[in-house]
C-alpha atoms as a PDB file:
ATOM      1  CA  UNK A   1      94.869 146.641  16.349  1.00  0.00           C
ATOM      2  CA  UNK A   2      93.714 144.025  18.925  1.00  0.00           C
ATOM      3  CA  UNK A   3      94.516 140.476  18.203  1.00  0.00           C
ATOM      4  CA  UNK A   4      91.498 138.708  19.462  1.00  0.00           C
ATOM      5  CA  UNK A   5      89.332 137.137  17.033  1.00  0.00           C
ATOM      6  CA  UNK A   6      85.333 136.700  18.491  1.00  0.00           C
ATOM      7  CA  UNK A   7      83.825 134.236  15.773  1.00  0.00           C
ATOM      8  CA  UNK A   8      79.760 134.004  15.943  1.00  0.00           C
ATOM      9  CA  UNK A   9      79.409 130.044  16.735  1.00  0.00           C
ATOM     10  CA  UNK A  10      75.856 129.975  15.124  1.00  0.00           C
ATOM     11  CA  UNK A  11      76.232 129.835  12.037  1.00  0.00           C
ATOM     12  CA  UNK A  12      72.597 127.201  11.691  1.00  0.00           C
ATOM     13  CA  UNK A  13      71.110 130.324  12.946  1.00  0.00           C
ATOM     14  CA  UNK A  14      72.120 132.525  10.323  1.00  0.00           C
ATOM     15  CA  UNK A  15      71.405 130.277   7.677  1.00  0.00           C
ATOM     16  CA  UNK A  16      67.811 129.479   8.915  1.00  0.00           C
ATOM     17  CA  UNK A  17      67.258 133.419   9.083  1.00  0.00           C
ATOM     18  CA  UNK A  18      68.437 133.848   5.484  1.00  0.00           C
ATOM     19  CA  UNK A  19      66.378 130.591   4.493  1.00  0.00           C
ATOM     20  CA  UNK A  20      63.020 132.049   5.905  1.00  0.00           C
ATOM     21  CA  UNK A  21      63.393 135.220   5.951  1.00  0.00           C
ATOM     22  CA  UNK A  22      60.061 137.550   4.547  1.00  0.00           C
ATOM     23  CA  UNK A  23      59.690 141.258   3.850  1.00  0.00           C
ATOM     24  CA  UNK A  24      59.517 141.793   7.575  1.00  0.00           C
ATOM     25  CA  UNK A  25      62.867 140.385   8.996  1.00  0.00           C
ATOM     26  CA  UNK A  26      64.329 142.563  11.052  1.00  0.00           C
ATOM     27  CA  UNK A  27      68.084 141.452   9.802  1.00  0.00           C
ATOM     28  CA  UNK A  28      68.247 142.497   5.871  1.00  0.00           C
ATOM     29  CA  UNK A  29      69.368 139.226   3.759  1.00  0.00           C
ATOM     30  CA  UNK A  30      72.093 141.427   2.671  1.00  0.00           C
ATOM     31  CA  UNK A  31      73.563 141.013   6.561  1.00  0.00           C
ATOM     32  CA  UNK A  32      72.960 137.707   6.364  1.00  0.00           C
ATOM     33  CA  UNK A  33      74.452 136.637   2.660  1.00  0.00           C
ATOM     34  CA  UNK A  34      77.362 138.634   3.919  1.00  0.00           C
ATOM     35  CA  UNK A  35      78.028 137.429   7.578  1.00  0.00           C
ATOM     36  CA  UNK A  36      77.648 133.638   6.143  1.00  0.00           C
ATOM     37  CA  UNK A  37      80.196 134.438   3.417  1.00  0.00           C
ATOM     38  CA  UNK A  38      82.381 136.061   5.954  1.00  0.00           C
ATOM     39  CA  UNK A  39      82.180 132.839   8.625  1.00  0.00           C
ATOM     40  CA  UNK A  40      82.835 130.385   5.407  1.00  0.00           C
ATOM     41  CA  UNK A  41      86.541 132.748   4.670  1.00  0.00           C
ATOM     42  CA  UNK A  42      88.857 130.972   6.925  1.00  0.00           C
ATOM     43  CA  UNK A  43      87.687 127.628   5.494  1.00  0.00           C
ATOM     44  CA  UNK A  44      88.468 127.881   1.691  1.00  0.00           C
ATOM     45  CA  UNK A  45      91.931 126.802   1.629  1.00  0.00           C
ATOM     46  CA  UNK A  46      93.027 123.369   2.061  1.00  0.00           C
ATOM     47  CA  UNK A  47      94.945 125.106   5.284  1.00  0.00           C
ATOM     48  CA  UNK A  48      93.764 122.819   8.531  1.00  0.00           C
ATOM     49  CA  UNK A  49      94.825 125.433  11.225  1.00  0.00           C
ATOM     50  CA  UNK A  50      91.401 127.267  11.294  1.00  0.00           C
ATOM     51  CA  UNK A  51      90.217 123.650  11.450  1.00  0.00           C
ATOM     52  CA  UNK A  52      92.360 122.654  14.227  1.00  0.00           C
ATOM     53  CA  UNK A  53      92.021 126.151  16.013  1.00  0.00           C
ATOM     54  CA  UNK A  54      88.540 125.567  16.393  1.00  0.00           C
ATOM     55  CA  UNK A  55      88.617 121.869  17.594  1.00  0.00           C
ATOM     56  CA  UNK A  56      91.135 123.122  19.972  1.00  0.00           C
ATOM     57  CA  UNK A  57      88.291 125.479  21.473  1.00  0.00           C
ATOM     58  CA  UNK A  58      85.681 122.778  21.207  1.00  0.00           C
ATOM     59  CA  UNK A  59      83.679 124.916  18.106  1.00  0.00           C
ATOM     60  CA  UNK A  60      82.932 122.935  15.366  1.00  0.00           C
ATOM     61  CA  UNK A  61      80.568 124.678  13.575  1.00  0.00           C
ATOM     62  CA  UNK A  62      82.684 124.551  10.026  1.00  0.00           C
ATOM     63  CA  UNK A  63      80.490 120.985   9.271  1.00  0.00           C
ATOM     64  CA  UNK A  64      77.710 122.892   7.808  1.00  0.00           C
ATOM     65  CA  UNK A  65      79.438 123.407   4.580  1.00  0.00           C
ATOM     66  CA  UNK A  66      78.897 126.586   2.726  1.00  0.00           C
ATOM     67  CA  UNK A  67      75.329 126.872   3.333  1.00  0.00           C
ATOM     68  CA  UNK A  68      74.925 126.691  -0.466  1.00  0.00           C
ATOM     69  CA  UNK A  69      76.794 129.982  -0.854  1.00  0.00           C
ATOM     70  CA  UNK A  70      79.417 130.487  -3.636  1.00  0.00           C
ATOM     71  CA  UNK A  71      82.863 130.951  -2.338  1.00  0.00           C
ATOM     72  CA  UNK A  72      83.821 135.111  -2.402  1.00  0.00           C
ATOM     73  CA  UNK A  73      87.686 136.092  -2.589  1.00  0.00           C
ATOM     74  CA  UNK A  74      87.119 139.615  -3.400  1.00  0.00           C
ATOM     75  CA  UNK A  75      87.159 142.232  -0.325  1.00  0.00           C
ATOM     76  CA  UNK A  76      85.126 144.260  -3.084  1.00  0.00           C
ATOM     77  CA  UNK A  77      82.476 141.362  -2.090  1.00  0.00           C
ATOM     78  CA  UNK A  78      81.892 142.860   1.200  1.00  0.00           C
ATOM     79  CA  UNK A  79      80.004 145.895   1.708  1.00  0.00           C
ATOM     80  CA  UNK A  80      79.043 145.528   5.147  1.00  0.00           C
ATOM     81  CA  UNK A  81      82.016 143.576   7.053  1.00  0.00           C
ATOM     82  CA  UNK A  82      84.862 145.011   4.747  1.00  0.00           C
ATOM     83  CA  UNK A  83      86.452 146.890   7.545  1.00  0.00           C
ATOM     84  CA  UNK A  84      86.492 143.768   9.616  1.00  0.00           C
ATOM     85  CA  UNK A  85      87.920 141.024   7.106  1.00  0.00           C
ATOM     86  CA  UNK A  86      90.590 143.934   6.113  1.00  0.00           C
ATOM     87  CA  UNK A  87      91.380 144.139   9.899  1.00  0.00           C
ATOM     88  CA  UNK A  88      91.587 140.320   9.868  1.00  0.00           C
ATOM     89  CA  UNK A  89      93.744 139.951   6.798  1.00  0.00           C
ATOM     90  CA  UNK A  90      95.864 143.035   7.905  1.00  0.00           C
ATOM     91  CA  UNK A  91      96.354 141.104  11.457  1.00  0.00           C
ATOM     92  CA  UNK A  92      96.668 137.899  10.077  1.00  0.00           C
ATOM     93  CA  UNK A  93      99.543 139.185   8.065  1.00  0.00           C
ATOM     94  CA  UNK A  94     101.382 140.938  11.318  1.00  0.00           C
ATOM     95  CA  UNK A  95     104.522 139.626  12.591  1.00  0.00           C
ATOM     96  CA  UNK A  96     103.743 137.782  15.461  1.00  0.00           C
ATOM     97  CA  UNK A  97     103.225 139.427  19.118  1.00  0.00           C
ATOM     98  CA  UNK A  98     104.302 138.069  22.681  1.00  0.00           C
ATOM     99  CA  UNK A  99     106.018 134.512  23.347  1.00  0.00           C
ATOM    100  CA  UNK A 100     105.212 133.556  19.488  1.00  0.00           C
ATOM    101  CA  UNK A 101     107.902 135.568  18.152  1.00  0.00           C
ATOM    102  CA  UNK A 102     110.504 133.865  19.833  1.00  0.00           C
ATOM    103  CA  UNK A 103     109.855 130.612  17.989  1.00  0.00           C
ATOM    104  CA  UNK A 104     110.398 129.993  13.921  1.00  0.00           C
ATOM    105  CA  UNK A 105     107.092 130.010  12.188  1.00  0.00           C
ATOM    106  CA  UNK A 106     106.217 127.341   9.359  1.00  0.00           C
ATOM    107  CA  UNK A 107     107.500 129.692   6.210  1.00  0.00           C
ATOM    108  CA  UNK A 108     111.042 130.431   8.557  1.00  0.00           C
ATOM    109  CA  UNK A 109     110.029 134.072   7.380  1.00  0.00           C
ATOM    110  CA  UNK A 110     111.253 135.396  11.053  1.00  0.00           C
ATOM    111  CA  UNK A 111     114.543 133.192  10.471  1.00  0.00           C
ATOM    112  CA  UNK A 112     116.799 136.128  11.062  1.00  0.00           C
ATOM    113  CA  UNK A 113     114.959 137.328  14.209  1.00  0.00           C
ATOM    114  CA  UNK A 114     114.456 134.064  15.621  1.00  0.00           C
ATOM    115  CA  UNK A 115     118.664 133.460  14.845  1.00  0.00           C
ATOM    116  CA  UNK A 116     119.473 136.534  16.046  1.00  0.00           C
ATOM    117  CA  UNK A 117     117.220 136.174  19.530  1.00  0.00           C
ATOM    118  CA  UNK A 118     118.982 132.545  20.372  1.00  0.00           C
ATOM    119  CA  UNK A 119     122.206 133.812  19.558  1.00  0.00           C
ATOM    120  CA  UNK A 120     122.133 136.967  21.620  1.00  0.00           C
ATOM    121  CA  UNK A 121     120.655 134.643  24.506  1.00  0.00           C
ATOM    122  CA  UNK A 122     122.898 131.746  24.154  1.00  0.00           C
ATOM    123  CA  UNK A 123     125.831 134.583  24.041  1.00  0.00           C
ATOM    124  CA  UNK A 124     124.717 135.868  27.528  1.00  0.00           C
ATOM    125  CA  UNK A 125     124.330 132.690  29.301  1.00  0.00           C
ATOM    126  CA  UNK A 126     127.736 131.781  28.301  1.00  0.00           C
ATOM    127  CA  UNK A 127     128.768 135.410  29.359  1.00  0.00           C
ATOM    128  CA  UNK A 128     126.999 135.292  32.879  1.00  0.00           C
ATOM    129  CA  UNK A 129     128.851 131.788  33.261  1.00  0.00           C
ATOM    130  CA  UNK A 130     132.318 133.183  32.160  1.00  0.00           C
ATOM    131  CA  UNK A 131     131.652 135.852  34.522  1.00  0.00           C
ATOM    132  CA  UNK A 132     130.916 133.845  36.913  1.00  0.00           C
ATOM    133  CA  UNK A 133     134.358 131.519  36.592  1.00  0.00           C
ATOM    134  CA  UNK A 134     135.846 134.474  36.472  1.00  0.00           C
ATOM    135  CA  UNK A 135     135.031 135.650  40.240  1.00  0.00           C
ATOM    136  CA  UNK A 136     135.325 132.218  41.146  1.00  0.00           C
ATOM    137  CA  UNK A 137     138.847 132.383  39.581  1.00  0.00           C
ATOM    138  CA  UNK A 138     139.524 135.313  41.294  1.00  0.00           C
ATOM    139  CA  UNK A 139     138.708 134.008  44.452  1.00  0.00           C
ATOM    140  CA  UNK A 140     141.008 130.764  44.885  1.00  0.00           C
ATOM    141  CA  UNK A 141     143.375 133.065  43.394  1.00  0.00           C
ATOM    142  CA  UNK A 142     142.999 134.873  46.531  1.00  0.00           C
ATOM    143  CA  UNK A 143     142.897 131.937  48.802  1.00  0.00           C
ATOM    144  CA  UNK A 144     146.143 130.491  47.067  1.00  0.00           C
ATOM    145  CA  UNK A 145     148.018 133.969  47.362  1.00  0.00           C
ATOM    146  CA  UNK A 146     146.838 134.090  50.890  1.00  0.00           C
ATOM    147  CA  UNK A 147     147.992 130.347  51.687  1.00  0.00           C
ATOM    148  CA  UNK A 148     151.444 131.271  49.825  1.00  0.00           C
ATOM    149  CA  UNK A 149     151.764 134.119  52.492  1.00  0.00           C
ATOM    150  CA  UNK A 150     151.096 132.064  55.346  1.00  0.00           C
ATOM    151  CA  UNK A 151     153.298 129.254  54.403  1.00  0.00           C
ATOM    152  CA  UNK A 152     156.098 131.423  53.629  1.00  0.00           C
END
């Protein structure tokens, strides 16, 4: 599944097509019901990260309310972008990918793989340093031994 998220910014656009629509729209109110409900999902909890997420990217367009649609939890809502809020939730869900995994997420649900990466790292810097001492060991022992030979 691919983890980019495209989010149609014009949501006044949508709404206005819905609002005056007539029998000869070329979008069926159906689409239109549907894609507003499914722009209006991320922004029914109290959660501010879709919030934030947007400000972030400088797209604000969450001010506009509901658009005097009722709030829909059910995927059995969605006829037409099922597939896609399933794909959402199913991503959303995921464990996370790249850099992010590395780092202990709000819940601490990745507590023993973000333990068990820091460990293992922190265990093989102080490795590559021990070996390290070692050689370095090795070598004034060398120097020493020789300097005993020559002095003797």
């Amino acid at each position: 599944k691919h983890r980019t998220i495209t989010v149609y910014e014009h949501k006044i656009v949508l709404y206005n097509h819905l609002r005056f629509s007539t029998a000869s729209s070329f979008i069926p109110d159906s689409v239109l019901e549907e894609a507003i409900d499914t722009l209006n999902l991320p922004f029914l909890s109290q959660n501010d990260s879709p919030k934030r997420l947007l400000a972030k990217h400088k797209k604000l367009f969450y001010g506009l309310g509901f658009c005097n649609r009722p709030c829909k939890f059910s995927i059995s809502d969605y006829s037409v972008w099922r597939s896609r809020i399933t794909d959402l939730v199913f991503i959303s869900k995921g464990a996370p990918v790249g850099i992010q995994q590395l780092w202990l997420d709000r819940t601490a649900e990745n507590l023993l793989q973000f333990a068990t990466f820091w460990i293992a790292t922190a265990i093989g810097i102080f490795t590559l340093a021990s070996i390290t001492l070692g050689v370095a060991s090795v070598v004034y022992a060398v120097k020493s031994y020789d300097n005993g030979l020559k002095q003797y």
